[in-house]
Protein backbone atom coordinates (compact mmCIF):
# COMPACT_ATOMS: atom_id res chain seq x y z
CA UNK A 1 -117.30 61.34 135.39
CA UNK A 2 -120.05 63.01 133.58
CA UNK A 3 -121.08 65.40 136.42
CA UNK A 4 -116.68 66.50 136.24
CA UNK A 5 -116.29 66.60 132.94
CA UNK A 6 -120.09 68.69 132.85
CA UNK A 7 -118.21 71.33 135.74
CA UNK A 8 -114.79 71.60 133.98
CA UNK A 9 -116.73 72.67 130.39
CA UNK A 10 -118.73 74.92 132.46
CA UNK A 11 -115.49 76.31 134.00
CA UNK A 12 -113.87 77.03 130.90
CA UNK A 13 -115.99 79.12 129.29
CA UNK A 14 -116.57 81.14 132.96
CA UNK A 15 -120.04 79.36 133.71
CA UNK A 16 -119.33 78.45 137.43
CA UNK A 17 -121.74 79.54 140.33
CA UNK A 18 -121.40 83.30 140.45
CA UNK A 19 -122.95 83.18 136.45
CA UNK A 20 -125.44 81.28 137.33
CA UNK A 21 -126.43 82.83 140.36
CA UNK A 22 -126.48 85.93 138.88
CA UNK A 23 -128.82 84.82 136.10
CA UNK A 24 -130.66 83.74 139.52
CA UNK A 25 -131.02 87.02 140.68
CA UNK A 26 -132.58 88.18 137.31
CA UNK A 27 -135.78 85.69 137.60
CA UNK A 28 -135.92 86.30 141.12
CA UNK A 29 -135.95 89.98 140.95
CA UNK A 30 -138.97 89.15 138.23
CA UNK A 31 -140.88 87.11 140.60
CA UNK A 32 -140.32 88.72 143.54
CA UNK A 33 -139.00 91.98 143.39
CA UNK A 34 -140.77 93.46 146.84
CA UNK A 35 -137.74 93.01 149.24
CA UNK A 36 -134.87 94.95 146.67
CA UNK A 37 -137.84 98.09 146.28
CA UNK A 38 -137.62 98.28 150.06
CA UNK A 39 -135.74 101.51 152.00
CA UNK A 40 -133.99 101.91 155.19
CA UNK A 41 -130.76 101.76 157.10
CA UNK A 42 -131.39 97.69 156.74
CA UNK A 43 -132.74 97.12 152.81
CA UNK A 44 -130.88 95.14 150.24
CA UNK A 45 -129.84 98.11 148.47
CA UNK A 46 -128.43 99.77 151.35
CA UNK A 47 -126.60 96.53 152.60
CA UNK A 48 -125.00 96.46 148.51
CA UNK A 49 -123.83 100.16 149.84
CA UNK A 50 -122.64 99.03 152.54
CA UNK A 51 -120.67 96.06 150.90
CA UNK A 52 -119.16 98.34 148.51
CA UNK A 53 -118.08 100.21 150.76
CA UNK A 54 -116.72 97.67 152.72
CA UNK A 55 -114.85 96.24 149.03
CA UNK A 56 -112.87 99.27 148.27
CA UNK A 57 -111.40 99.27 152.02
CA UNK A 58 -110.20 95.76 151.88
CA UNK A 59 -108.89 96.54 148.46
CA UNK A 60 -107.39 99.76 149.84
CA UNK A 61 -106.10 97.01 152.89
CA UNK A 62 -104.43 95.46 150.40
CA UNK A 63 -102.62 98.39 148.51
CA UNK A 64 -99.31 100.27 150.01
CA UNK A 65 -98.96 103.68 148.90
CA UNK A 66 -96.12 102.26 147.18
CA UNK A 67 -97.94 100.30 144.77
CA UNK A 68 -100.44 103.36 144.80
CA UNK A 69 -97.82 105.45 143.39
CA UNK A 70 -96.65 102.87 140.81
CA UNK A 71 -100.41 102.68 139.39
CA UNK A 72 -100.72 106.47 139.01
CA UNK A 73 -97.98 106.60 136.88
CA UNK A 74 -99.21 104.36 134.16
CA UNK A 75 -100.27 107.42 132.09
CA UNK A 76 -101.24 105.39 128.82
CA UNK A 77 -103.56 103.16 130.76
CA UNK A 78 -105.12 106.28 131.88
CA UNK A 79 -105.74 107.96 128.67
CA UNK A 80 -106.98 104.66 126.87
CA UNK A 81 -109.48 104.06 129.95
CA UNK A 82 -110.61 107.69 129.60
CA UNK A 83 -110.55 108.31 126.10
CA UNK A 84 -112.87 105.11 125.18
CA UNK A 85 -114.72 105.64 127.95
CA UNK A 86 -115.52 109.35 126.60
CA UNK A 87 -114.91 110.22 123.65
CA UNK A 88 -114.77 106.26 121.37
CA UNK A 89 -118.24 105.31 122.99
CA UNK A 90 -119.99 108.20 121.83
CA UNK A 91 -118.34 108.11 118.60
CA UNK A 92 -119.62 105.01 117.64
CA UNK A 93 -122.93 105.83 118.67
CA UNK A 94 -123.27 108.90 117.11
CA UNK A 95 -121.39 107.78 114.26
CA UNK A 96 -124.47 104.93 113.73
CA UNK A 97 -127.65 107.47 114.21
CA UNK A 98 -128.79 107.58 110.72
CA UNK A 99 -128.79 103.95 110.50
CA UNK A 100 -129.78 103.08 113.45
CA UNK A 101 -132.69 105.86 114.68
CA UNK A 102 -135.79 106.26 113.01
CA UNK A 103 -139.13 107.84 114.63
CA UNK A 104 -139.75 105.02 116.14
CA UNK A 105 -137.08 104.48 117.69
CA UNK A 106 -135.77 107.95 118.40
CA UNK A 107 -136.04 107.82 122.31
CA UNK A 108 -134.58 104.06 122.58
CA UNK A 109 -131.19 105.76 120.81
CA UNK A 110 -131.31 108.85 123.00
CA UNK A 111 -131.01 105.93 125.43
CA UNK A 112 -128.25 104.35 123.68
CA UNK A 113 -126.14 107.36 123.45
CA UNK A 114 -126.83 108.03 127.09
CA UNK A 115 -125.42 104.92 127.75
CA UNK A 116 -122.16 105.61 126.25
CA UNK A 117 -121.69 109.11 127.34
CA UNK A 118 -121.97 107.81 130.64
CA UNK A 119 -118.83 107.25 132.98
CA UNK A 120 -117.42 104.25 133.97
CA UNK A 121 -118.75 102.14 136.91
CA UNK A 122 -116.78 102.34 140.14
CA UNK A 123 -117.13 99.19 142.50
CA UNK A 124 -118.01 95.97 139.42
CA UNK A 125 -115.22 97.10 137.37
CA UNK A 126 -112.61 97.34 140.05
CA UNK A 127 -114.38 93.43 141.43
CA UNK A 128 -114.17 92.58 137.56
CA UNK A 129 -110.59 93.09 137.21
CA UNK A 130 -109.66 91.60 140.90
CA UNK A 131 -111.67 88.35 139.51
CA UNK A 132 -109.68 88.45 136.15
CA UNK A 133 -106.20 89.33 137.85
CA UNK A 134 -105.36 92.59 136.61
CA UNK A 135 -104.16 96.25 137.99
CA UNK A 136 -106.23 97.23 141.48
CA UNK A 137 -104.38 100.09 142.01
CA UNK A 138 -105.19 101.35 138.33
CA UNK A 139 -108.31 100.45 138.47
CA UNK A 140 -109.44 102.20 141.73
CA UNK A 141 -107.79 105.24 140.27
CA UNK A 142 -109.65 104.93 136.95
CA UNK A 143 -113.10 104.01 137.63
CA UNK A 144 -113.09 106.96 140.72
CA UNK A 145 -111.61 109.43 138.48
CA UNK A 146 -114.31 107.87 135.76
CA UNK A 147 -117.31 108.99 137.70
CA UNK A 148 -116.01 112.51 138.83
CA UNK A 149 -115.11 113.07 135.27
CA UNK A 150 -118.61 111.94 134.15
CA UNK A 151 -120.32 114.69 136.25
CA UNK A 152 -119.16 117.31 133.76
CA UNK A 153 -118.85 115.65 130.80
CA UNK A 154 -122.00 113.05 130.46
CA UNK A 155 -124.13 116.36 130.57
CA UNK A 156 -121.97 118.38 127.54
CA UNK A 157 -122.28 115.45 125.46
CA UNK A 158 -126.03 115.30 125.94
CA UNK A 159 -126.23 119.03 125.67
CA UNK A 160 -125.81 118.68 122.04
CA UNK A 161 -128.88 116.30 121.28
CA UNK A 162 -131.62 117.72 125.15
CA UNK A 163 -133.36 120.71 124.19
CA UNK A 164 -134.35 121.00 127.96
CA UNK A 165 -133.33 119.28 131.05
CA UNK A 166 -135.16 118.89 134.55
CA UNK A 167 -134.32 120.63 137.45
CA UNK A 168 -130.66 121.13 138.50
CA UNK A 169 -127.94 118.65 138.87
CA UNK A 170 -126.21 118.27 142.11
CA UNK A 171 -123.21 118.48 141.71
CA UNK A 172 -121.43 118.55 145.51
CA UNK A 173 -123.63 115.37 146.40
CA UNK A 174 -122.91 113.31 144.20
CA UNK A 175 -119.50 113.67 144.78
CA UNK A 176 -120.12 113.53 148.45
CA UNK A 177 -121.38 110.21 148.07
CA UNK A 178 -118.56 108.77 146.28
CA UNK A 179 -115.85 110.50 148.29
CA UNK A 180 -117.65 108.70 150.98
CA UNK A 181 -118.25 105.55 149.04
CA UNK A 182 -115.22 105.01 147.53
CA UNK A 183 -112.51 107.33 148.22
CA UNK A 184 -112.90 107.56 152.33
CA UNK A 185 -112.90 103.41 152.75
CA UNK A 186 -109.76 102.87 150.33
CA UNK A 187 -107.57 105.75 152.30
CA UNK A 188 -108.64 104.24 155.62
CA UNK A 189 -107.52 101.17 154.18
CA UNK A 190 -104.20 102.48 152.83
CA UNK A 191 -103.70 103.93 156.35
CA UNK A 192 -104.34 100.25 158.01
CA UNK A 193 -101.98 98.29 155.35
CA UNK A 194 -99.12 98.40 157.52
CA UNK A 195 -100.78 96.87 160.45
CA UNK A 196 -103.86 94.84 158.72
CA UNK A 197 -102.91 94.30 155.37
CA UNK A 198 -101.62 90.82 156.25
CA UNK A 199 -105.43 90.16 157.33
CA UNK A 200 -106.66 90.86 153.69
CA UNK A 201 -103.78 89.09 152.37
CA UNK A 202 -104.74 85.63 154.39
CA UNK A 203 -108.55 86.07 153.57
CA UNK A 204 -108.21 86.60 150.07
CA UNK A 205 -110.55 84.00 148.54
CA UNK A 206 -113.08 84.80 151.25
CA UNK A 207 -112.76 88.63 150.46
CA UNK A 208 -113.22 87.55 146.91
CA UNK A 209 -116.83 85.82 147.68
CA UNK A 210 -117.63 88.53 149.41
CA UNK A 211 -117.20 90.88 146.42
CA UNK A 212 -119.39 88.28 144.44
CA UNK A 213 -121.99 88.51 146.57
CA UNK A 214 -121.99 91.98 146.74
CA UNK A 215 -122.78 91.98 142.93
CA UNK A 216 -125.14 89.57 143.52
CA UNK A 217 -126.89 92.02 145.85
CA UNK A 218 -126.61 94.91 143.10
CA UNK A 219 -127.78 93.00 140.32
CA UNK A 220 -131.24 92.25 142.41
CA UNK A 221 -132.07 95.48 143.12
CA UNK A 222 -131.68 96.86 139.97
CA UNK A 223 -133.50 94.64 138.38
CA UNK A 224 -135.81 94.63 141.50
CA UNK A 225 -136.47 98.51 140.59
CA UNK A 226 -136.65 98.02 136.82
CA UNK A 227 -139.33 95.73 137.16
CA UNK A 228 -141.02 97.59 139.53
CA UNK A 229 -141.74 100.12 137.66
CA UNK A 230 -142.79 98.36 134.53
CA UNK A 231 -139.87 99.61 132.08
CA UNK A 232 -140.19 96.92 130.14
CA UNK A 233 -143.77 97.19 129.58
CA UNK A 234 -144.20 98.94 126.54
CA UNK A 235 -142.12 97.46 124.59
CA UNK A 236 -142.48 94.07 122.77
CA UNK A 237 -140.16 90.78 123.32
CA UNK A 238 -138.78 91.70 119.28
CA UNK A 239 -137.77 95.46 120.63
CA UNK A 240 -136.00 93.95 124.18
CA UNK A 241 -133.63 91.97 121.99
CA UNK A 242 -133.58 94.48 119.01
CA UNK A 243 -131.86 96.66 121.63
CA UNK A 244 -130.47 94.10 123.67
CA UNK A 245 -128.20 93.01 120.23
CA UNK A 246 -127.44 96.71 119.53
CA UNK A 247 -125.61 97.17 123.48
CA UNK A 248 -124.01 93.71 123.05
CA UNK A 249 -122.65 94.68 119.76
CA UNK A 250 -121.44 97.80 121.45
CA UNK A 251 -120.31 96.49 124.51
CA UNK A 252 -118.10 93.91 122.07
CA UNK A 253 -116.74 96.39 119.60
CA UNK A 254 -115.55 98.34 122.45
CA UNK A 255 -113.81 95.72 124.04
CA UNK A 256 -112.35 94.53 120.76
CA UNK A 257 -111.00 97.50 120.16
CA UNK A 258 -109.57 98.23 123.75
CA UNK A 259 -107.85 94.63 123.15
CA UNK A 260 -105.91 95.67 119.72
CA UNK A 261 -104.82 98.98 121.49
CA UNK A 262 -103.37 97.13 124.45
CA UNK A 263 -101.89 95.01 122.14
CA UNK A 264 -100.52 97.54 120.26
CA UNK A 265 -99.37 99.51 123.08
CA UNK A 266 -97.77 96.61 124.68
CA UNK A 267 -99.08 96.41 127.69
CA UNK A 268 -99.33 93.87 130.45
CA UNK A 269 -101.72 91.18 131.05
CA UNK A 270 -102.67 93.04 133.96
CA UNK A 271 -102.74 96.57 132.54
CA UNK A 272 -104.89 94.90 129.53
CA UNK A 273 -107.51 93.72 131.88
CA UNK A 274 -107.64 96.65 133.49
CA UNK A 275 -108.48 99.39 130.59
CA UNK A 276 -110.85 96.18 129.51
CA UNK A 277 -113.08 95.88 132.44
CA UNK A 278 -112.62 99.91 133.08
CA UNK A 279 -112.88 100.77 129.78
CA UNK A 280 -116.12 99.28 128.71
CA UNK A 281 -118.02 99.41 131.57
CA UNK A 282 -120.94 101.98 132.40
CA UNK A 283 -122.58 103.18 135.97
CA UNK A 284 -126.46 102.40 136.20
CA UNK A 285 -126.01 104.30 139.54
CA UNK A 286 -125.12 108.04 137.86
CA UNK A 287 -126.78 107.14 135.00
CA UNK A 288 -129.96 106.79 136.75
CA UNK A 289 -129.24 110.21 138.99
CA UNK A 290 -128.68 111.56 135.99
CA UNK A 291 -131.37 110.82 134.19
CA UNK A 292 -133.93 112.46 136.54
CA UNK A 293 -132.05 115.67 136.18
CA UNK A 294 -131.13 115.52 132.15
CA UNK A 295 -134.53 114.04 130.81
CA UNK A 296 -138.13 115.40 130.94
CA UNK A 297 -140.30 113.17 133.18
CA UNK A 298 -141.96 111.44 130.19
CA UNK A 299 -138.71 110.11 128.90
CA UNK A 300 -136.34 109.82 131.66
CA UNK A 301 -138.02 106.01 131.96
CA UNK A 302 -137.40 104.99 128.19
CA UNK A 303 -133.77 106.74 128.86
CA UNK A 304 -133.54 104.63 131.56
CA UNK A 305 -134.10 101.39 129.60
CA UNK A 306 -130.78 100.87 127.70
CA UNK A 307 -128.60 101.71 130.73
CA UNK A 308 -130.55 99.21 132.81
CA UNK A 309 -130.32 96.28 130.51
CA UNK A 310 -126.80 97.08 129.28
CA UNK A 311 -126.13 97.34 133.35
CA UNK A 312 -127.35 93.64 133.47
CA UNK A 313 -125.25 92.97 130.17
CA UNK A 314 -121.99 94.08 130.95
CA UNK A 315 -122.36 92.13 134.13
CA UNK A 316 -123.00 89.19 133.10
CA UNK A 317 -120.88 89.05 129.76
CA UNK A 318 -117.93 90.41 131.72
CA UNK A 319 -118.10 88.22 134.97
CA UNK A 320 -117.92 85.44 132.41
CA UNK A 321 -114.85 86.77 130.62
CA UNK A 322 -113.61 88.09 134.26
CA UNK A 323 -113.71 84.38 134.84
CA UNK A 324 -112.38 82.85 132.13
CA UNK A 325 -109.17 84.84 132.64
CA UNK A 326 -108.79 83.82 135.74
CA UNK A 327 -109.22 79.84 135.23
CA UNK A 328 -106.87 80.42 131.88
CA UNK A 329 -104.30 81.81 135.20
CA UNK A 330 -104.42 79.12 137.31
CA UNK A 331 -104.44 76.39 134.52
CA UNK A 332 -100.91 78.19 133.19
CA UNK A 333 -99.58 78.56 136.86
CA UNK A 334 -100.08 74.68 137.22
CA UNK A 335 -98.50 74.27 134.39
CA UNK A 336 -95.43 76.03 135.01
C-alpha cells in the first residue's frame, strides 16, 4: 500500500521514471563523463542524432498532409510561439540589466541574454508536447521555423550589446544540418503515412519510450561536455544557484505569461501546450554553434554557462509539467 500510494504521489506531480532518470544522467555525466566526450559514426552523441532523426520521421509517419495543412493555418499560434520566443524573452532580459548586471557579473548576463535571444529547440519541444498531448503538426512547424529564424535574428539582437565577434557564421550548414535533421526525416515520413502510418499508430507507447530515451541520451552528453571542460569551475556553489534562480524565474515568467495569452486567446488544450513547450524552450545545440562564432574565445565558455544549465532546466522542469498534463489526460478520460 505504501510503495502505491508512494508511485501515485510521485505520478501526480510528473515524478515517474523518465524524471528520475534524467536526474540520473546528470550525476552520471559528473562521474563519468568519458563515453558522451567520445566522436565517431558510433558515440552517444551521434546515436542522440541519429534518434532524432529517427523521432521527427515517425512523427512525420504519423502526420497526413492533411493534418499538415490544418497546423499551418493556425496563424495566432504562430505569432505567439515566435513573438515570445523573440522579441518577450529578450525584453525581459534587457528590461532587468540594471538590476540585475553589475561588474561582476557582467559576462554571466551577456549569458543570460544569449539565452533568450536564442531560438527555440527543435526535437525536446516537439517530444515535450507529444508527452503532454498537444499540436505535432504545429509544433514541428514552429520549432523548425524557430531555428531557421534564429540564424538571423539571435546575431542582430546580440549585435547591439558584441563589440566584436569571431570568425564567420555559417550560415548554409547549419541549415544543412537541420534540413537534414529535421525537415528530410518528417517529409519521408509524410510520404510513407499512407502505407506505414498504421505502424506508428500501433507502436505508439513504444515510439514514445523511444523519444524518452533519446532525451535521455541528449541530456548526458551535454552535461558530459559541460563537465568536461570545467564550466563550472570558476564559479562558486552561491553563483550556480544565483543564476540557476534567475533562468528558473525566467523560464516561469515566460510560461506564465504564454498561459494567460492562450487563455486569453482561447485556444485549445492542445494549441496551449504547444506555444508552451515551443514557446519557452531554447536550443543548447545553436546556441553553442553560435557561441564560437559570436563570442571572443575568452568568453564564449562563461556565455556558454547559462544556456547549458538553463538546457538542463527547461528539461527537467518541463518533462515534469509535460507529464503532469498527460496523467491529468488519462485521469479525465477515465473519468468520462
Amino acid at each position: 500500500m505504501a510503495k502505491t500510494s508512494l508511485g501515485t504521489l510521485l505520478a501526480r506531480v510528473g515524478l515517474d521514471w523518465f524524471i528520475l532518470a534524467l536526474l540520473a544522467m546528470i550525476g552520471l555525466a559528473k562521474i563519468w563523463p568519458e563515453p558522451g566526450n567520445l566522436e565517431g559514426p558510433l558515440s552517444l552523441s551521434a546515436l542522440a542524432n541519429y534518434g532524432v532523426s529517427l523521432i521527427f520521421f515517425f512523427y512525420g509517419l504519423r502526420l497526413n498532409f492533411d493534418q499538415l495543412r490544418a497546423g499551418l493555418r493556425n496563424y495566432r499560434l504562430h505569432l505567439v510561439i515566435h513573438l515570445t520566443t523573440f522579441i518577450i524573452f529578450p525584453a525581459i532580459v534587457l528590461g532587468a540589466r540594471s538590476l540585475l548586471m553589475t561588474p561582476d557579473t557582467e559576462l554571466l548576463w551577456l549569458g543570460i541574454f544569449y539565452v533568450a535571444a536564442l531560438p527555440s529547440t527543435v526535437s525536446s519541444s516537439v517530444v515535450m508536447v507529444s508527452i503532454a498531448g498537444g499540436n505535432i503538426p504545429a509544433a514541428i512547424f514552429n520549432a523548425s521555423i524557430s531555428s531557421l529564424i534564429g540564424v538571423f535574428i539571435t546575431p542582430l539582437w546580440m549585435s547591439f550589446l558584441l563589440t566584436s565577434t569571431n570568425g564567420q557564421y555559417d550560415l548554409g550548414s547549419v541549415i544543412g544540418k537541420l534540413t537534414l535533421q529535421v525537415m528530410v526525416p518528417v517529409i519521408l515520413g509524410l510520404l510513407l503515412n499512407r502505407r506505414l502510418g498504421w505502424f506508428a499508430e500501433r507502436h505508439k507507447t513504444a515510439l514514445r519510450y523511444f523519444d524518452q530515451f533519446t532525451i535521455l541520451l541528449i541530456v548526458y552528453t551535454a552535461f558530459c561536455e559541460s563537465f568536461t571542460l570545467n564550466l563550472f569551475a570558476n564559479y562558486s556553489a552561491l553563483d550556480l544557484l544565483w543564476l540557476a534562480a534567475l533562468l528558473l524565474g525566467l523560464f516561469f515568467l515566460v510560461f506564465g505569461f504564454i498561459t494567460l495569452i492562450g487563455k486569453l486567446l482561447n485556444f485549445s488544450r492542445e494549441d496551449r501546450i504547444t506555444a508552451l513547450f515551443c514557446g519557452s524552450k531554447k536550443s543548447l545545440v545553436q546556441g553553442s554553434v553560435m557561441a564560437n562564432v559570436l563570442f571572443p574565445g575568452n568568453v564564449a565558455g562563461v556565455a556558454l554557462l547559462p544556456i547549458m544549465m538553463y538546457h538542463a532546466l527547461q528539461l527537467i522542469v518541463a518533462s515534469i509539467i509535460a507529464q503532469a498534463m498527460a496523467h491529468r489526460k488519462q485521469e479525465k478520460s477515465k473519468t468520462v
